[in-house]
C-alpha atoms as a PDB file:
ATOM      1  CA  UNK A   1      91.755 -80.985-173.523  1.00  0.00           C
ATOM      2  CA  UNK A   2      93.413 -84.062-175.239  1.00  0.00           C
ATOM      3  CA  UNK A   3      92.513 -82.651-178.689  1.00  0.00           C
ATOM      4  CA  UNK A   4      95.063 -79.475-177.520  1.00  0.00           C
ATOM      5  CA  UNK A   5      97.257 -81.701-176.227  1.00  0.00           C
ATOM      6  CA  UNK A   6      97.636 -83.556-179.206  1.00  0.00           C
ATOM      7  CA  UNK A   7      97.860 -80.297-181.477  1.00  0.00           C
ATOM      8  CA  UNK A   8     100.683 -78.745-178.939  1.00  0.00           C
ATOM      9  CA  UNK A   9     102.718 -82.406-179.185  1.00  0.00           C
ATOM     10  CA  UNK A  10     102.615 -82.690-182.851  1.00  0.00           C
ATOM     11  CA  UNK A  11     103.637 -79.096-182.904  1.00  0.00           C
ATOM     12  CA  UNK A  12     106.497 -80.024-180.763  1.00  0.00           C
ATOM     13  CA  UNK A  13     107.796 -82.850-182.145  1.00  0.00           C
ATOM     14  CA  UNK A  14     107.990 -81.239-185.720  1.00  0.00           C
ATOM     15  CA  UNK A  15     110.162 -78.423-184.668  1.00  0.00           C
ATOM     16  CA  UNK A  16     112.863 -80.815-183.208  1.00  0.00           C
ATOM     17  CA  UNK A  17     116.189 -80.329-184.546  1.00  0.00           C
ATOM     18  CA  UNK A  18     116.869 -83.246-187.496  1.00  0.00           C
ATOM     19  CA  UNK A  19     120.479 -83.880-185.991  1.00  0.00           C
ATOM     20  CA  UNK A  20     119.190 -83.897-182.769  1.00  0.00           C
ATOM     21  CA  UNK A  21     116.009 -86.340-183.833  1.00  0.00           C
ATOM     22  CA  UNK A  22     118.777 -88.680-185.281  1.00  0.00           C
ATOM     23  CA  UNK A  23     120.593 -88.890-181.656  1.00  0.00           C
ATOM     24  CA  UNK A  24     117.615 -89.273-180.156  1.00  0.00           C
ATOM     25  CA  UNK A  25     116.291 -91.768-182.233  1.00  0.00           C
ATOM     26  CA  UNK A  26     119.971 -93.844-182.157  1.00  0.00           C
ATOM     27  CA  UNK A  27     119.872 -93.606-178.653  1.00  0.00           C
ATOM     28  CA  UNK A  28     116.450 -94.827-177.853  1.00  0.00           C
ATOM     29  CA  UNK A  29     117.126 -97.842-179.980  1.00  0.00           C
ATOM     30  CA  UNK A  30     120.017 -98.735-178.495  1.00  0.00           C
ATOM     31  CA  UNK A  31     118.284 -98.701-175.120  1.00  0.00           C
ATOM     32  CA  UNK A  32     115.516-101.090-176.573  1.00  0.00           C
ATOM     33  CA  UNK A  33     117.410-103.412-178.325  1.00  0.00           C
ATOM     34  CA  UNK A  34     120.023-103.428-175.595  1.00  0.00           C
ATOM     35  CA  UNK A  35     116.885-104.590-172.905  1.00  0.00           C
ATOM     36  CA  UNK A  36     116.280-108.171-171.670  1.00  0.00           C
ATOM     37  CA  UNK A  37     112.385-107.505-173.003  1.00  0.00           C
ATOM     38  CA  UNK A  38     113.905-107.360-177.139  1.00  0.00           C
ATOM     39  CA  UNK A  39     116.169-110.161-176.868  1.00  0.00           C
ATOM     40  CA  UNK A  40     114.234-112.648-175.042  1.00  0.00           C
ATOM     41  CA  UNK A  41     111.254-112.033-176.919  1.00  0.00           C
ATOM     42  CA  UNK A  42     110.343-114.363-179.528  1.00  0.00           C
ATOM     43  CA  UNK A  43     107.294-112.212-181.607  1.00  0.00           C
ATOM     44  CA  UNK A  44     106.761-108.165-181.869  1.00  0.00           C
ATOM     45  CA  UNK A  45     104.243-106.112-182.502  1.00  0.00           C
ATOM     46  CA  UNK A  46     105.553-102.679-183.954  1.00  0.00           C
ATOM     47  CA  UNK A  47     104.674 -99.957-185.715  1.00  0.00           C
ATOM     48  CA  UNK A  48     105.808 -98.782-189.119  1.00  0.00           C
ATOM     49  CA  UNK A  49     106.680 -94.625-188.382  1.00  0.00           C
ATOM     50  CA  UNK A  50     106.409 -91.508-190.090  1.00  0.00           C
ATOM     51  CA  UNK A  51     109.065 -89.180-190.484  1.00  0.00           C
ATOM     52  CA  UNK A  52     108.640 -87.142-186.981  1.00  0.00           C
ATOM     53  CA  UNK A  53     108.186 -90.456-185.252  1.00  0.00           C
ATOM     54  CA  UNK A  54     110.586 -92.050-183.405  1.00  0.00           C
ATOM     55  CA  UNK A  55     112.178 -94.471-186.010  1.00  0.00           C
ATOM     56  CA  UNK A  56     110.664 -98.226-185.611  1.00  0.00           C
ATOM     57  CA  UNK A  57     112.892 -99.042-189.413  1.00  0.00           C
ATOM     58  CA  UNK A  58     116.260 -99.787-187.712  1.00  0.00           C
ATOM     59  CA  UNK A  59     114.398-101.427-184.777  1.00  0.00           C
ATOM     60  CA  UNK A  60     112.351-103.593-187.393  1.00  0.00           C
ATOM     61  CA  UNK A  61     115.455-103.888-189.296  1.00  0.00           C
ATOM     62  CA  UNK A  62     117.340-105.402-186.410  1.00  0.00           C
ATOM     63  CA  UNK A  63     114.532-107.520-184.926  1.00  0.00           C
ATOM     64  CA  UNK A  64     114.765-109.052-188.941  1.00  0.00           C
ATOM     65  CA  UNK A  65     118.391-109.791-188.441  1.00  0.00           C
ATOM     66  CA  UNK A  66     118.032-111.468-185.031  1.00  0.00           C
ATOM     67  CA  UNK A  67     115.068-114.234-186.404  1.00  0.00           C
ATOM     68  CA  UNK A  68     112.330-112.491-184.352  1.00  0.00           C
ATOM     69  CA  UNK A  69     108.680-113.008-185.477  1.00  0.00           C
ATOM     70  CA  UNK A  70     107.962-109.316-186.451  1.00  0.00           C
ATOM     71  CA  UNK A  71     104.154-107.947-187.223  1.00  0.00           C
ATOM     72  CA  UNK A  72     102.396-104.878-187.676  1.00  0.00           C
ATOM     73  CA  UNK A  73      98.907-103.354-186.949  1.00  0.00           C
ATOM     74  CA  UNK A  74      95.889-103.769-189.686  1.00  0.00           C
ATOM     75  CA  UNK A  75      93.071-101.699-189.005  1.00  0.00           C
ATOM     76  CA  UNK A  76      90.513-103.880-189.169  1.00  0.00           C
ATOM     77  CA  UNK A  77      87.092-101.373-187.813  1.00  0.00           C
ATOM     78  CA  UNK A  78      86.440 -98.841-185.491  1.00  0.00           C
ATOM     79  CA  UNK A  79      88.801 -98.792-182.637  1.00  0.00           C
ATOM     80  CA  UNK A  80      89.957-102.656-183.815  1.00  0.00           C
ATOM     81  CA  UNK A  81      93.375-103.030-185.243  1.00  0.00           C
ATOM     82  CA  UNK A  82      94.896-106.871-185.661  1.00  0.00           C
ATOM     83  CA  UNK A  83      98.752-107.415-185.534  1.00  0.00           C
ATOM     84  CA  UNK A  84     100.000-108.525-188.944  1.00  0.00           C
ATOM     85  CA  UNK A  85     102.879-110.770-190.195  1.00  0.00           C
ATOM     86  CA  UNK A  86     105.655-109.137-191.945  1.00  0.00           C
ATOM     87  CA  UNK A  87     108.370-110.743-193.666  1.00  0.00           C
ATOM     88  CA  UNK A  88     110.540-107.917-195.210  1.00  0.00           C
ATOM     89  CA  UNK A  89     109.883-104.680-196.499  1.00  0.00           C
ATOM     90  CA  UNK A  90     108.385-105.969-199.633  1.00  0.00           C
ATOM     91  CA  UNK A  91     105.587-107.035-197.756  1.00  0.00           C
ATOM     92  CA  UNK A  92     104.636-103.127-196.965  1.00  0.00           C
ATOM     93  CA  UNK A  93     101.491-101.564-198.237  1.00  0.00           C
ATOM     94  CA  UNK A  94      99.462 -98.734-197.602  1.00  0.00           C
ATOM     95  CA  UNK A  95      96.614 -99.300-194.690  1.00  0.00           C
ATOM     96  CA  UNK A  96      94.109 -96.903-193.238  1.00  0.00           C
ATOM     97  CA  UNK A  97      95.110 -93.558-192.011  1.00  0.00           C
ATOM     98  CA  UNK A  98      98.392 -93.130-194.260  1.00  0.00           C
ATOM     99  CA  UNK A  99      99.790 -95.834-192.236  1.00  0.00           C
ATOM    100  CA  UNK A 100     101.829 -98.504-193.821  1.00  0.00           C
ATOM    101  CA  UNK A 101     101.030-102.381-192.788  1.00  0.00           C
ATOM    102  CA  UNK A 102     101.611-105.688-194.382  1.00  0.00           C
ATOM    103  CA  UNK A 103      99.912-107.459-197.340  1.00  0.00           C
ATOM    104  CA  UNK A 104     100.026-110.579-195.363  1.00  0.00           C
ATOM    105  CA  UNK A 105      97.306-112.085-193.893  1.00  0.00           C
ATOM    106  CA  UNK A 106      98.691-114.271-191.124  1.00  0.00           C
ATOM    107  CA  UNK A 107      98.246-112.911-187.117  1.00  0.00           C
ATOM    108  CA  UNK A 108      98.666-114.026-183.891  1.00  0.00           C
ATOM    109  CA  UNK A 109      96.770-113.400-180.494  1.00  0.00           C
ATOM    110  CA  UNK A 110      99.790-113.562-178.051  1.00  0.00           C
ATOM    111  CA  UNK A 111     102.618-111.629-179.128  1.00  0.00           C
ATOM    112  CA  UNK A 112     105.743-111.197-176.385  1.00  0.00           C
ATOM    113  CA  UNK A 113     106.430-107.264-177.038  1.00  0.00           C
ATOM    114  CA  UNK A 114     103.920-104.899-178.333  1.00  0.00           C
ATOM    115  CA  UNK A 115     105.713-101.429-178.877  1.00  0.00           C
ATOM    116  CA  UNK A 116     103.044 -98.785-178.865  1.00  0.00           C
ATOM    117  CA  UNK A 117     103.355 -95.105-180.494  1.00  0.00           C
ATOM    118  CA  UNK A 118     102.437 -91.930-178.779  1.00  0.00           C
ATOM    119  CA  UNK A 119     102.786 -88.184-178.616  1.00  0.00           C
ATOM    120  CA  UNK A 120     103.097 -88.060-175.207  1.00  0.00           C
ATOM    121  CA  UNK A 121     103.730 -89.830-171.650  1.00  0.00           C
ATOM    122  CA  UNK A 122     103.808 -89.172-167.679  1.00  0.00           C
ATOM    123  CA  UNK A 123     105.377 -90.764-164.859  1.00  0.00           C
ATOM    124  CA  UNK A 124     102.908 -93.418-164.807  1.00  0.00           C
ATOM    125  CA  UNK A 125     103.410 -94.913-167.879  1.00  0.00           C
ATOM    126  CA  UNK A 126     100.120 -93.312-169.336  1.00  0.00           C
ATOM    127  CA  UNK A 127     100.373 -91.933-173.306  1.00  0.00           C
ATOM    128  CA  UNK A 128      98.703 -89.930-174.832  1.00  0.00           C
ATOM    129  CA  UNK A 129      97.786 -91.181-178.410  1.00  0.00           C
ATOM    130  CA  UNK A 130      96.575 -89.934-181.598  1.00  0.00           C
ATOM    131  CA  UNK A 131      93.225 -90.040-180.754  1.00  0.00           C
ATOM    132  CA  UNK A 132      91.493 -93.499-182.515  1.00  0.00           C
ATOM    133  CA  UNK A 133      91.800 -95.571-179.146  1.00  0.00           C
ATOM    134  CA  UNK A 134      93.428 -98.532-180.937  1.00  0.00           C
ATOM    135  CA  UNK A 135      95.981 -99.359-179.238  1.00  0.00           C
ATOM    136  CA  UNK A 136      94.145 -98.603-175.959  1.00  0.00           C
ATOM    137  CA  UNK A 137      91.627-101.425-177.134  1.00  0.00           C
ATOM    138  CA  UNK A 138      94.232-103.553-178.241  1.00  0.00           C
ATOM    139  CA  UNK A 139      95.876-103.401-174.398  1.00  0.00           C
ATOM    140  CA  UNK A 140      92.668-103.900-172.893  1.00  0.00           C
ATOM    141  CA  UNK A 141      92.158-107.188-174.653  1.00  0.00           C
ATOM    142  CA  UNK A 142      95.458-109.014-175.347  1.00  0.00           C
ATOM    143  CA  UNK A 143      98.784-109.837-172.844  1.00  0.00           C
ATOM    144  CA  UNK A 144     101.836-108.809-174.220  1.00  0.00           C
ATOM    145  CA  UNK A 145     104.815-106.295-172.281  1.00  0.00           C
ATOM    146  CA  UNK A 146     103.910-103.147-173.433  1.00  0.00           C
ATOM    147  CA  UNK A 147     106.465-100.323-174.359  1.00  0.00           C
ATOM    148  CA  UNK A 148     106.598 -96.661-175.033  1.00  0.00           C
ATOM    149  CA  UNK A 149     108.710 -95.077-176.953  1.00  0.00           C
ATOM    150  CA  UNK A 150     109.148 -91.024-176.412  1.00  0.00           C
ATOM    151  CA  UNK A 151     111.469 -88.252-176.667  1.00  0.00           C
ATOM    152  CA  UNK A 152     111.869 -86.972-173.367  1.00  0.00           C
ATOM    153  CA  UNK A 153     111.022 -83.565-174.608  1.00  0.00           C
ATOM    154  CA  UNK A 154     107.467 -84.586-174.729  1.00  0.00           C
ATOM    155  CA  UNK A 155     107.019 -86.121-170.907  1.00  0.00           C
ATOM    156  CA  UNK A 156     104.090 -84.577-169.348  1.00  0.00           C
ATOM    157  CA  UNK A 157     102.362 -84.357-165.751  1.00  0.00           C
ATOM    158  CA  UNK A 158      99.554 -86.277-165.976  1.00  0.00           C
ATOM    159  CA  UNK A 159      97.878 -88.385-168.647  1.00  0.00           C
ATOM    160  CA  UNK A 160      94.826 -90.697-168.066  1.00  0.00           C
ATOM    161  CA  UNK A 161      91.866 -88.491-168.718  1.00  0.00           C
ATOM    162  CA  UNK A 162      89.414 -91.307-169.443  1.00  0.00           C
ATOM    163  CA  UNK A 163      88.686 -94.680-168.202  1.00  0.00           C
ATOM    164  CA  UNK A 164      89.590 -96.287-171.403  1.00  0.00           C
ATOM    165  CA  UNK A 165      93.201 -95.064-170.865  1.00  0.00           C
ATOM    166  CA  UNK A 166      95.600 -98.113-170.752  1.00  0.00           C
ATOM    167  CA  UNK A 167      98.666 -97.820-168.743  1.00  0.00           C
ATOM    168  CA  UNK A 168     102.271 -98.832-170.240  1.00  0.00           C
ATOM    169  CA  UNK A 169     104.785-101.777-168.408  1.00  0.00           C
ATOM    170  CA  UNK A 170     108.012 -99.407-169.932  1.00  0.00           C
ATOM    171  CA  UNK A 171     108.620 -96.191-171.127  1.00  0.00           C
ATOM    172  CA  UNK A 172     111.894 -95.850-173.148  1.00  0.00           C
ATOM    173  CA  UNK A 173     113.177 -92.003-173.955  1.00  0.00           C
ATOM    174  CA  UNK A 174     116.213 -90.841-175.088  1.00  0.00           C
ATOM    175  CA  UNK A 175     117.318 -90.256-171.452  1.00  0.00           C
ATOM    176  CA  UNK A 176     115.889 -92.398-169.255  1.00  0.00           C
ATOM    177  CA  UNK A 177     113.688 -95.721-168.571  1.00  0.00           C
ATOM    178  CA  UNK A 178     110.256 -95.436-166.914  1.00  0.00           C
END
């Protein structure tokens, strides 16, 4: 079931309109920068996106700009991903599944925001995820205020299948704040 799930969101999310994707995008930014959670945070962890992601650049880009302590996940084994330090964009290599990180080796185990990707989310702050449970792991084991970003295009009914599934403290869309 997840596997389709997965399939139908990726499906969805790369036949959104690129203007549309932009305003979505600007808006859901706005929304999380805006929040009491981004500016009295100190550290985040983020993730660097792909094109038909929401866009974590500006975000990263701003949280720069405003002296915050910004990292990055490093896979580091199955299911185990570490948050790494980055500095600037310079610092930007490729990791493990296509996905950018930093060269840098410096972490930390309490970080104030973690901003988690997704395909999908419900009403109860469950996502679904691309499917390598790292993030799920990584909410298990470490506090942090955990956030969501989706297009609201991709809210579904119901979302924690397994008993691994880690529930979400925010959800952030283009319309609305779960």
């Amino acid at each position: 079931m997840k596997k389709e799930l997965r399939r139908y969101f990726i499906n969805n999310r790369t036949k959104i309109n690129p203007d549309d994707k932009k305003n979505w995008d600007k808006k859901i930014k706005e929304k999380f920068l805006e929040s009491n959670f981004y500016k009295n945070s100190k550290s985040i962890f983020i993730y660097y996106s792909t094109d038909d992601e929401i866009d974590t650049k500006e975000i990263i880009k701003e949280a720069f700009l405003d002296k915050k302590e910004v990292y990055i996940p490093k896979i580091i084994g199955k299911h185990r991903m570490i948050p790494v330090l980055l500095k600037s964009f310079d610092d930007l290599i490729d990791g493990k599944y296509k996905m950018k990180t930093s060269k840098r080796d410096e972490t930390k185990e309490k970080i104030d925001l973690t901003i988690v990707p997704g395909l999908s989310f419900d009403k109860n702050k469950y996502r679904l995820g691309y499917g390598g449970g790292f993030y799920d792991s990584y909410i298990k084991n470490h506090k942090s205020l955990y956030i969501g970003l989706f297009y609201q295009i991709n809210k579904s009914y119901k979302l924690n299948f397994d008993y691994f599934d880690q529930k979400l403290d925010l959800i952030i869309t283009d319309k609305k704040l779960f």
